[in-house]
Structures are given as structure tokens and as C-alpha cells.
C-alpha atoms as a PDB file:
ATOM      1  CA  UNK A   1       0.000   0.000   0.000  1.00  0.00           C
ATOM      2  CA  UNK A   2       1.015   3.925  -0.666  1.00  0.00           C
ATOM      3  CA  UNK A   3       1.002   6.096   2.217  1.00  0.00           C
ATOM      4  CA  UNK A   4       1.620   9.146   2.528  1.00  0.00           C
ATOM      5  CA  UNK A   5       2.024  10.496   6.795  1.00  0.00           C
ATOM      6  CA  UNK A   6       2.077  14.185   7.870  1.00  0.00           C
ATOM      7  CA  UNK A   7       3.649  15.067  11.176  1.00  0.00           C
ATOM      8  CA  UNK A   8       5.673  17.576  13.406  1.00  0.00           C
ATOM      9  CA  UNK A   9       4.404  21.408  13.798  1.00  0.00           C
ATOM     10  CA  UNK A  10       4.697  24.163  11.394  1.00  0.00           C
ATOM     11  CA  UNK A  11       6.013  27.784  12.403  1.00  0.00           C
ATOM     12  CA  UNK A  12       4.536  31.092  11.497  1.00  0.00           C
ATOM     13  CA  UNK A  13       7.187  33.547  11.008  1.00  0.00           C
ATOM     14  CA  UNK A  14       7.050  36.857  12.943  1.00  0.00           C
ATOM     15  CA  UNK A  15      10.307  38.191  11.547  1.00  0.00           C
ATOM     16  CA  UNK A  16      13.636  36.582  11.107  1.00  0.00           C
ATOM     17  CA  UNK A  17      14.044  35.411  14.547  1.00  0.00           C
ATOM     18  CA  UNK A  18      10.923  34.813  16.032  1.00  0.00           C
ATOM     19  CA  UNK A  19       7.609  32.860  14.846  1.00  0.00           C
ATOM     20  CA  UNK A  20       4.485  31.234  16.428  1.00  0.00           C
ATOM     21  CA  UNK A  21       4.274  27.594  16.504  1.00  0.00           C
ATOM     22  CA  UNK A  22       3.501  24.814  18.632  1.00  0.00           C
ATOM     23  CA  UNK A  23       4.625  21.793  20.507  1.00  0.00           C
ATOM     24  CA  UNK A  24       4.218  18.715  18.589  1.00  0.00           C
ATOM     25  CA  UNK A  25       7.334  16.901  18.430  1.00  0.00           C
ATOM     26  CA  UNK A  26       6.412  14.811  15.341  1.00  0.00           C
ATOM     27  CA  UNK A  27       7.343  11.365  17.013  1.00  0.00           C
ATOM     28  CA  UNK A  28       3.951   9.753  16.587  1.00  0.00           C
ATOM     29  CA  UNK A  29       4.282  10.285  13.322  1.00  0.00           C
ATOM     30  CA  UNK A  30       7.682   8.758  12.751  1.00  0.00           C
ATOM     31  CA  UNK A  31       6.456   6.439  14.777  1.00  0.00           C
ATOM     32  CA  UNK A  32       3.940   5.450  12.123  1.00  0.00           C
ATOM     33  CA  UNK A  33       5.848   5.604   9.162  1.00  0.00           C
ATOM     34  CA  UNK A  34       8.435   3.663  10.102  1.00  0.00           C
ATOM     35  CA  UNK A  35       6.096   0.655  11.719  1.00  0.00           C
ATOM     36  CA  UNK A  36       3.809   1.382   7.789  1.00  0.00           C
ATOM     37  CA  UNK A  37       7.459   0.698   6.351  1.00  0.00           C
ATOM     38  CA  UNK A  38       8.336  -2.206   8.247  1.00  0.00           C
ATOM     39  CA  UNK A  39       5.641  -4.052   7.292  1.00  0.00           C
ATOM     40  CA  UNK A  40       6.428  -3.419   3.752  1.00  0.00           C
ATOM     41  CA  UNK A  41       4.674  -0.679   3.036  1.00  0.00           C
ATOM     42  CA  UNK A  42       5.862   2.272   0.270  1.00  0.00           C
ATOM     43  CA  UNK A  43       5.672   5.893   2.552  1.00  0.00           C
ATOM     44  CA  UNK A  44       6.106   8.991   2.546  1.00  0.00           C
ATOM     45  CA  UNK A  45       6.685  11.403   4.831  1.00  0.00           C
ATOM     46  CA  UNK A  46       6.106  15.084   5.275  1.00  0.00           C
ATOM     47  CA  UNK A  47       7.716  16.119   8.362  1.00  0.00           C
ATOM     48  CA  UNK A  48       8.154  19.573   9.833  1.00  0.00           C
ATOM     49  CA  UNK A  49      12.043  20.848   9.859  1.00  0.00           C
ATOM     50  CA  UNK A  50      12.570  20.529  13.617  1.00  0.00           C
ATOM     51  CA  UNK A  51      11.000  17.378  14.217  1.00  0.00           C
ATOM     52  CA  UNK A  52      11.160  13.879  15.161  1.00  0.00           C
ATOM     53  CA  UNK A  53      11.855  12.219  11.738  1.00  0.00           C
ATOM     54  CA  UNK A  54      11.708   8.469  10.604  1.00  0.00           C
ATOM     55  CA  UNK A  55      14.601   6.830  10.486  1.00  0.00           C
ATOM     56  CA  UNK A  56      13.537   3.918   7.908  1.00  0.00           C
ATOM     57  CA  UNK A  57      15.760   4.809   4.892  1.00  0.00           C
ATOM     58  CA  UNK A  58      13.200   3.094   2.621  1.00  0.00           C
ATOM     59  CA  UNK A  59      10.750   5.812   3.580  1.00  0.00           C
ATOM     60  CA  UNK A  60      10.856   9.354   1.440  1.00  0.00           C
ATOM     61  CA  UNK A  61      11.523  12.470   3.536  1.00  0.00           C
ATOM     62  CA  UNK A  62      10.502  15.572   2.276  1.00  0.00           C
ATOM     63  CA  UNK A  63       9.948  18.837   5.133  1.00  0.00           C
ATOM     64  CA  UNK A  64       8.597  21.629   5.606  1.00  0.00           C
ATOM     65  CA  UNK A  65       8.955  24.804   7.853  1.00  0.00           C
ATOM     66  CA  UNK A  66       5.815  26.912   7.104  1.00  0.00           C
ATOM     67  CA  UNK A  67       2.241  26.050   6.874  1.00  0.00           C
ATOM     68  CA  UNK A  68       2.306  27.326   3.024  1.00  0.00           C
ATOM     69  CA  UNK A  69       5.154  24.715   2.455  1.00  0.00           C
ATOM     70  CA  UNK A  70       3.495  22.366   4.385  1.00  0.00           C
ATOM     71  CA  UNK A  71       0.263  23.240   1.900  1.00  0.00           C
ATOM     72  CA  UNK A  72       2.469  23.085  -1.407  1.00  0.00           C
ATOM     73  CA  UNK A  73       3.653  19.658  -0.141  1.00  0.00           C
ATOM     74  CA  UNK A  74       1.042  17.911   0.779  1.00  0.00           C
ATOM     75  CA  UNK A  75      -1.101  19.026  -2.603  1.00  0.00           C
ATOM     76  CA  UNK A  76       1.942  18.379  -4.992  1.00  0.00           C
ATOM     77  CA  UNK A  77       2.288  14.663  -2.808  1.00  0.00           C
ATOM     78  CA  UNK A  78      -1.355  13.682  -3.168  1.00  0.00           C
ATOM     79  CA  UNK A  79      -1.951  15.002  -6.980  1.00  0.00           C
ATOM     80  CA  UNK A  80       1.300  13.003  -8.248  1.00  0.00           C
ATOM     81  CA  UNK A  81       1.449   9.992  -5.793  1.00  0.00           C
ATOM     82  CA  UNK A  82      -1.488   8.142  -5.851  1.00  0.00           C
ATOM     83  CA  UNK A  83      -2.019   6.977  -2.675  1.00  0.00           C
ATOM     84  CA  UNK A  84      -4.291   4.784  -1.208  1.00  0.00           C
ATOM     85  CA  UNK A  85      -4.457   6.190   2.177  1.00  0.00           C
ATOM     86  CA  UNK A  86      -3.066   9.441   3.674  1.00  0.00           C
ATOM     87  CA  UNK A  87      -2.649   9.930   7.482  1.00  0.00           C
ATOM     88  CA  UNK A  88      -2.845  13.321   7.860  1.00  0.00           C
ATOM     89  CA  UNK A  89      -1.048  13.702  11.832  1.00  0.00           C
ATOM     90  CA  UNK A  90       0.611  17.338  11.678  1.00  0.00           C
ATOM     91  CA  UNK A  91      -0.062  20.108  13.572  1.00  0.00           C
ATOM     92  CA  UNK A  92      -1.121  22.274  11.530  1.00  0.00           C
ATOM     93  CA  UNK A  93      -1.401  25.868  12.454  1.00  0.00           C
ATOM     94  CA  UNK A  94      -4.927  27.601  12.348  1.00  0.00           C
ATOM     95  CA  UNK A  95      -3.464  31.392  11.665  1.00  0.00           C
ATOM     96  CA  UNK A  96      -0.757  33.185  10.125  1.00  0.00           C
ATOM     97  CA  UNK A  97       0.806  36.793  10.861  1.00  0.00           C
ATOM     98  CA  UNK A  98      -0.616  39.195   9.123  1.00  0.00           C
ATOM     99  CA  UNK A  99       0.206  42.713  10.148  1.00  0.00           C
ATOM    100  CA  UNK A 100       2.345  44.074  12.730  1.00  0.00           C
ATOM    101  CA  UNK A 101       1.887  47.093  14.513  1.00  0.00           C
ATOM    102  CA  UNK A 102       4.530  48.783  16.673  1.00  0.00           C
ATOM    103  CA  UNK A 103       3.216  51.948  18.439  1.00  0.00           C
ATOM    104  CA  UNK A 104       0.563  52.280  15.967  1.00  0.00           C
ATOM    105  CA  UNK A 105       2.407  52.162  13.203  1.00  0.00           C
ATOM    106  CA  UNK A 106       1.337  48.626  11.092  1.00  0.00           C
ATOM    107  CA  UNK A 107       3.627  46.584   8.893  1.00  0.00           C
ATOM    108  CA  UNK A 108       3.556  43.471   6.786  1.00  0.00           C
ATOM    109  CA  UNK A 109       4.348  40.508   9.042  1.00  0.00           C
ATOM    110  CA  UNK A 110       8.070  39.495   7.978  1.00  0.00           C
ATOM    111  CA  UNK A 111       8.746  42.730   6.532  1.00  0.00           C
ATOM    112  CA  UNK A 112      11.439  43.096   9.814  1.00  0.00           C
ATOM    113  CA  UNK A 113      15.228  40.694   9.740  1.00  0.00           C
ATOM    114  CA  UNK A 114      14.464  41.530  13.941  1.00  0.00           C
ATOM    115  CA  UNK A 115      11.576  43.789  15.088  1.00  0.00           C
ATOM    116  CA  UNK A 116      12.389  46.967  16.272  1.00  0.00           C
ATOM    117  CA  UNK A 117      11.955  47.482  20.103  1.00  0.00           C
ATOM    118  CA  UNK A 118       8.831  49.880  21.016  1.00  0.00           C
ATOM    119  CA  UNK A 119       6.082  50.247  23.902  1.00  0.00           C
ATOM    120  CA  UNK A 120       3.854  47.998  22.169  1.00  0.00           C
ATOM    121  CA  UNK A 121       3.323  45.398  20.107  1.00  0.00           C
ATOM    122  CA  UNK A 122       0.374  44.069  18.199  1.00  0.00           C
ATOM    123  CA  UNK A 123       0.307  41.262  16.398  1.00  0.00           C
ATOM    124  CA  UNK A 124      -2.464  40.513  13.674  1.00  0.00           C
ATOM    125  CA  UNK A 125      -3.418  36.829  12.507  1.00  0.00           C
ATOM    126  CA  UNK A 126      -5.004  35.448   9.307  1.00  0.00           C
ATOM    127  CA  UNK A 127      -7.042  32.251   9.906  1.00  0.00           C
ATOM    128  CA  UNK A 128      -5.023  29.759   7.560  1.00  0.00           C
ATOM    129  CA  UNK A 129      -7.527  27.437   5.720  1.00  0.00           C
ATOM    130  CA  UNK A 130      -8.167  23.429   6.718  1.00  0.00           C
ATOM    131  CA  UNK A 131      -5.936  21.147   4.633  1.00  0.00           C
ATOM    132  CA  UNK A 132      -7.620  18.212   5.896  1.00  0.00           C
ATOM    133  CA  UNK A 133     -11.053  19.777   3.829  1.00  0.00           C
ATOM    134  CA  UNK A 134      -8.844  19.476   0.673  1.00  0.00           C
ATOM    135  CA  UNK A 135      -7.061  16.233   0.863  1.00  0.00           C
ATOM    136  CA  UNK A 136      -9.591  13.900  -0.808  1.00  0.00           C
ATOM    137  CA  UNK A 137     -10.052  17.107  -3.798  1.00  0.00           C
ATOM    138  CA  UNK A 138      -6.414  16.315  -4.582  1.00  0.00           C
ATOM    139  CA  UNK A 139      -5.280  12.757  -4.231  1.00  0.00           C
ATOM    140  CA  UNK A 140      -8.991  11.365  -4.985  1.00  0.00           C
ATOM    141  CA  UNK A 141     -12.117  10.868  -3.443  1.00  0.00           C
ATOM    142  CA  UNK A 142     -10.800   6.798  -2.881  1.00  0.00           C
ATOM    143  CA  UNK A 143      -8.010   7.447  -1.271  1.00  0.00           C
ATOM    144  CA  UNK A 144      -8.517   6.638   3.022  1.00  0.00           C
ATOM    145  CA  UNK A 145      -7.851   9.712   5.000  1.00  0.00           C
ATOM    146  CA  UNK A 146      -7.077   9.556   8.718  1.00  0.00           C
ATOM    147  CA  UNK A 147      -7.304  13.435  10.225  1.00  0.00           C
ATOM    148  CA  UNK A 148      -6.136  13.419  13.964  1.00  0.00           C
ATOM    149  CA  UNK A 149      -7.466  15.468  16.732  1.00  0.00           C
ATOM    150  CA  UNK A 150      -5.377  16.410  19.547  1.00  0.00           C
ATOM    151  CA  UNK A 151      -7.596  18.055  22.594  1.00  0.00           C
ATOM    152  CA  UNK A 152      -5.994  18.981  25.724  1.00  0.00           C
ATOM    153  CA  UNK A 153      -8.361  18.310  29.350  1.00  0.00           C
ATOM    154  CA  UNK A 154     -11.343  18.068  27.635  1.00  0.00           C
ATOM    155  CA  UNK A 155     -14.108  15.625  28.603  1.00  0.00           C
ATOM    156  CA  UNK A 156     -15.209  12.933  26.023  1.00  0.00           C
ATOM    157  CA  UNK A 157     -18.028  14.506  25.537  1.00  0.00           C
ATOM    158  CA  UNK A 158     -16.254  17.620  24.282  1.00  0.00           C
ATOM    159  CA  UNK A 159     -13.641  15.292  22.318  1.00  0.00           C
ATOM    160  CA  UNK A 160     -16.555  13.551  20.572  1.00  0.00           C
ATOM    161  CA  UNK A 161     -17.719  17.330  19.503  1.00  0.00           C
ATOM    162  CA  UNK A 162     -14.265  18.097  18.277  1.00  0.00           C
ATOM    163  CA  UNK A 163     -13.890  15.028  15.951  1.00  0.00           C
ATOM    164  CA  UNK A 164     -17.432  15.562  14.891  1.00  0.00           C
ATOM    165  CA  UNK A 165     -16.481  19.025  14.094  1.00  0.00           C
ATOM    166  CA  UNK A 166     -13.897  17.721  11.803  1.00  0.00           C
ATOM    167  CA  UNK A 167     -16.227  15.224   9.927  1.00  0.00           C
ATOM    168  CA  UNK A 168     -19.051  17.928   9.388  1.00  0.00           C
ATOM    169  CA  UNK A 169     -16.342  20.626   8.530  1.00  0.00           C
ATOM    170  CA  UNK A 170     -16.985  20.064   4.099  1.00  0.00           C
ATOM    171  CA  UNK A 171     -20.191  20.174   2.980  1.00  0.00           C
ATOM    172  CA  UNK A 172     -19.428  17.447   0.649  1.00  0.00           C
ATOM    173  CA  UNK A 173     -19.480  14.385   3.153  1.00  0.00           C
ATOM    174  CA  UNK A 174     -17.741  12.493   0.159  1.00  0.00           C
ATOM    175  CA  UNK A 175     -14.233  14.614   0.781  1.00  0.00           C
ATOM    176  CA  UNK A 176     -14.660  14.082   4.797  1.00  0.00           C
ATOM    177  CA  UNK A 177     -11.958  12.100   6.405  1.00  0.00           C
ATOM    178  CA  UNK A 178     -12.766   8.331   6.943  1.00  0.00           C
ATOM    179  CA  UNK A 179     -11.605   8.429   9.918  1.00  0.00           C
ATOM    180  CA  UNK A 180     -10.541  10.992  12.533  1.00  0.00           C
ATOM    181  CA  UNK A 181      -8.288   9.542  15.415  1.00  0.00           C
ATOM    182  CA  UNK A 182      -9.190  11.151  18.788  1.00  0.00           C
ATOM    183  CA  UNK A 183      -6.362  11.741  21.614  1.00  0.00           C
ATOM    184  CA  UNK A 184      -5.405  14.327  25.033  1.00  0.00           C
ATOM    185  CA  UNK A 185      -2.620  15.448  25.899  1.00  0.00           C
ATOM    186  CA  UNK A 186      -3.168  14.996  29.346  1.00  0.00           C
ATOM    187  CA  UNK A 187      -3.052  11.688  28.680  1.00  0.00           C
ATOM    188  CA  UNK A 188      -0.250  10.900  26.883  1.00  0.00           C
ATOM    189  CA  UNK A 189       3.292  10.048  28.508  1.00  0.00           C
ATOM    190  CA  UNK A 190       6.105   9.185  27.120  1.00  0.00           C
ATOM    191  CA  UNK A 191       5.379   5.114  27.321  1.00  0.00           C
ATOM    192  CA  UNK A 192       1.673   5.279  26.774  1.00  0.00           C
ATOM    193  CA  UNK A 193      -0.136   7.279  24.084  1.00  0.00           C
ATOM    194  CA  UNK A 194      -4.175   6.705  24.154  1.00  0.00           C
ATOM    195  CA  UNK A 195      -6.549   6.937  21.644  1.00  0.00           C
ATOM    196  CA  UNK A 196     -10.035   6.438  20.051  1.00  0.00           C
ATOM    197  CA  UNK A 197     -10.280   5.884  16.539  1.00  0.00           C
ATOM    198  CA  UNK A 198     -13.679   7.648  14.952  1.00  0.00           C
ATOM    199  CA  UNK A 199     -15.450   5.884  11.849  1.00  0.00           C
ATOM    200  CA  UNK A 200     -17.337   8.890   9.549  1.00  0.00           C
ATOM    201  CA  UNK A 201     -20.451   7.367  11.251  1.00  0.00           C
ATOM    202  CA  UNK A 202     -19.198   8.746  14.345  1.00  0.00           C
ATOM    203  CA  UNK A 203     -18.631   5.685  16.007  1.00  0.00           C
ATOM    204  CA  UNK A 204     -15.702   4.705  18.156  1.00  0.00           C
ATOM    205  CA  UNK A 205     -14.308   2.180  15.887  1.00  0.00           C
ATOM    206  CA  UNK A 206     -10.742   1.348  17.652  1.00  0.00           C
ATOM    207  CA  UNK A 207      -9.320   2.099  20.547  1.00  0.00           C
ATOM    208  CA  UNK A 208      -6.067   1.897  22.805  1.00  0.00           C
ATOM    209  CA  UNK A 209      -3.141   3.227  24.698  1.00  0.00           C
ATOM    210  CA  UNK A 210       0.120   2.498  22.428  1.00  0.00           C
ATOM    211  CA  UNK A 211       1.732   3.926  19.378  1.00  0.00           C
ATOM    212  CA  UNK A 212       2.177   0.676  18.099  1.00  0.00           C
ATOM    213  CA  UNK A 213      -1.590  -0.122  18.481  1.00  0.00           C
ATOM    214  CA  UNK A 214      -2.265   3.341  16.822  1.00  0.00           C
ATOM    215  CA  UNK A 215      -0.396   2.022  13.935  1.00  0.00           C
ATOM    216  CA  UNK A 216      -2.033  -1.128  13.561  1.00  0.00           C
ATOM    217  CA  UNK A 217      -5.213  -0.136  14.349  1.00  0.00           C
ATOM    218  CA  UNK A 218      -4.887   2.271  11.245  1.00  0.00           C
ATOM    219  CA  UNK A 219      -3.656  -0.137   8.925  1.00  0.00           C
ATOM    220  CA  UNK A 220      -6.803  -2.347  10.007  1.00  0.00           C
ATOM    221  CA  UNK A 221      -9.238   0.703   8.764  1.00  0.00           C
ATOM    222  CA  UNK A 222      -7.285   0.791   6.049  1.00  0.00           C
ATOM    223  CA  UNK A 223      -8.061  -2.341   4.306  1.00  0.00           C
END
């Protein structure tokens, strides 16, 4: 099978030396394409610049810094590569600088090698649209997608509405993911990584507390 895996966290530059981003480490994604390669799999992987990547050699690297490249990527990928599933695990950042203003005077975000000190600084943010809305429009409406959801404290109740909220986000239920794989971060260690796999019926279709459950439990849904 072809598979393409997203992972790490992309960075939104401020200026030269300082951007917004996040926390994900990328090494539950590594994690999964190097278990997809072992068992003989052909993957892919689009990994953010700074992190964890897979160390399979059979597996093609390509990364990414910024969530355009990250965008550019993953569209060339699933256009050219036809793949029959695509697990879509990176954290993807929902907004952009925009503008900067410094004392009231506004700028183009990254129009600064360092911002100039001042009294104050305001920051404005574009919303960045959902990749995960577009995957199926570019590699093919056959092709398996698995989106993640990472919450952090939330009940189930409130991680069922935030997978759901990915399934109902297209209009076109035929370009929703086919599955959305459910996790908190105040859950996860460094041994144990739970989960709860959700079928597009919103059902709870898998479930467990490893990585290497994750990664068969996703090559189960996608037979």
C-alpha cells in the first residue's frame, strides 16, 4: 500500500528570529511511518524541519517549515502519488501573521530581519484554511484519510464534539476524512499514548493506549 504520513508542527514567522508555533514533536508520526514501512509498506513522509523524523531509509523524507510549504507539499504529494491512504497527523497551524503594529504604526508581518523594540506590540493573525477539507479534492475521493485530533483536558463529551467538528467541517461528506483519530494530551506520557479511533459514522471504531496499536489499528481501517 502507498502512504503518505504528515507530522511535526509548522512555524509562522514573525520576523527573522521569532515565529508562532507549537509543541508537537512529530514522534507519533515517525512512529507510524516507520512501523507502515516495516511491514512493507511504500511511505512517505512530510515532516516539519525541527521534528522527530523516521529513520527507515526506505521511507521518502521531504519537510517543511511553514504552513504554506506544508500546503504546497502535501497538494503536490497527493496530486502526483497516488495513494491509497493518507494519514494526515501534523499540527497544523490555524493562523498566520498578518500585520504588525509597533506603536501604531502597522507593517507586513516578515517585513522586519528583527523587530524593532517599542512600547507595544500588536500582532495581527489570518485564519489559515483546513488542509484536511482538501485532501480527498487532490489525491482522490478513494483514497482513506485519517485526520487526527489532539484536545488537551477536555471531557469525552467535548472530544466527541471536536472530531465531529472535523467530519461535518466540508459540505461534501464524500471529501470528509474516513476516519478521525481522537487523543489528550493529558493523557499521553512518554510510554503510553491513548486513543479512540472515529469511523465517519461517528462511532468509536478502535481504541487503545500504544503507538504501536495506533499504527495497527490504522492499517486495520485501512483495508
Amino acid at each position: 500500500m502507498k502512504i503518505l504520513v504528515t507530522g511535526g508542527g509548522s512555524e509562522e514567522p514573525i520576523d527573522n528570529v521569532r515565529a508562532v508555533c507549537n509543541f508537537s514533536t512529530g514522534r507519533t508520526a515517525s512512529f507510524l511511518a516507520d512501523y507502515f514501512a516495516s511491514q512493507g509498506h511504500n511511505v512517505t513522509a512530510i515532516m516539519s524541519q525541527k521534528a522527530v523524523h523516521p529513520q527507515n531509509k526506505n521511507i521518502c523524507l521531504i519537510t517543511y517549515r511553514t504552513f504554506a510549504e506544508l500546503q504546497q507539499a502535501l497538494q503536490r504529494q497527493c496530486e502526483s502519488g497516488n495513494f491509497q491512504a493518507i494519514v494526515h497527523a501534523a499540527a497544523v497551524s490555524d493562523y498566520s501573521p498578518q500585520t504588525i503594529q509597533i506603536d501604531g504604526q502597522t507593517f507586513q508581518a516578515g517585513a522586519f530581519s528583527k523587530i524593532p523594540p517599542g512600547r507595544e506590540l500588536i500582532i495581527k493573525m489570518r485564519k489559515n484554511p483546513k488542509l484536511v477539507d482538501s485532501l480527498k479534492t487532490w489525491a482522490g475521493q478513494n483514497t482513506k484519510v485519517i485526520a487526527f485530533k489532539l484536545t488537551s483536558d477536555a471531557t469525552m463529551d467535548k472530544r466527541i464534539a471536536a472530531v465531529n467538528k472535523i467530519f461535518d467541517s466540508n459540505k461534501d461528506q464524500t471529501l470528509a476524512p474516513d476516519f478521525v483519530v481522537s487523543n489528550d494530551l493529558s493523557e499521553i506520557t512518554r510510554e503510553l499514548h491513548p486513543f479512540r479511533i472515529f469511523a465517519k459514522d461517528k462511532t468509536a471504531a478502535y481504541d487503545g493506549k500504544t503507538n504501536e496499536e495506533l499504527a495497527k489499528s490504522i492499517l486495520q481501517a485501512m483495508e
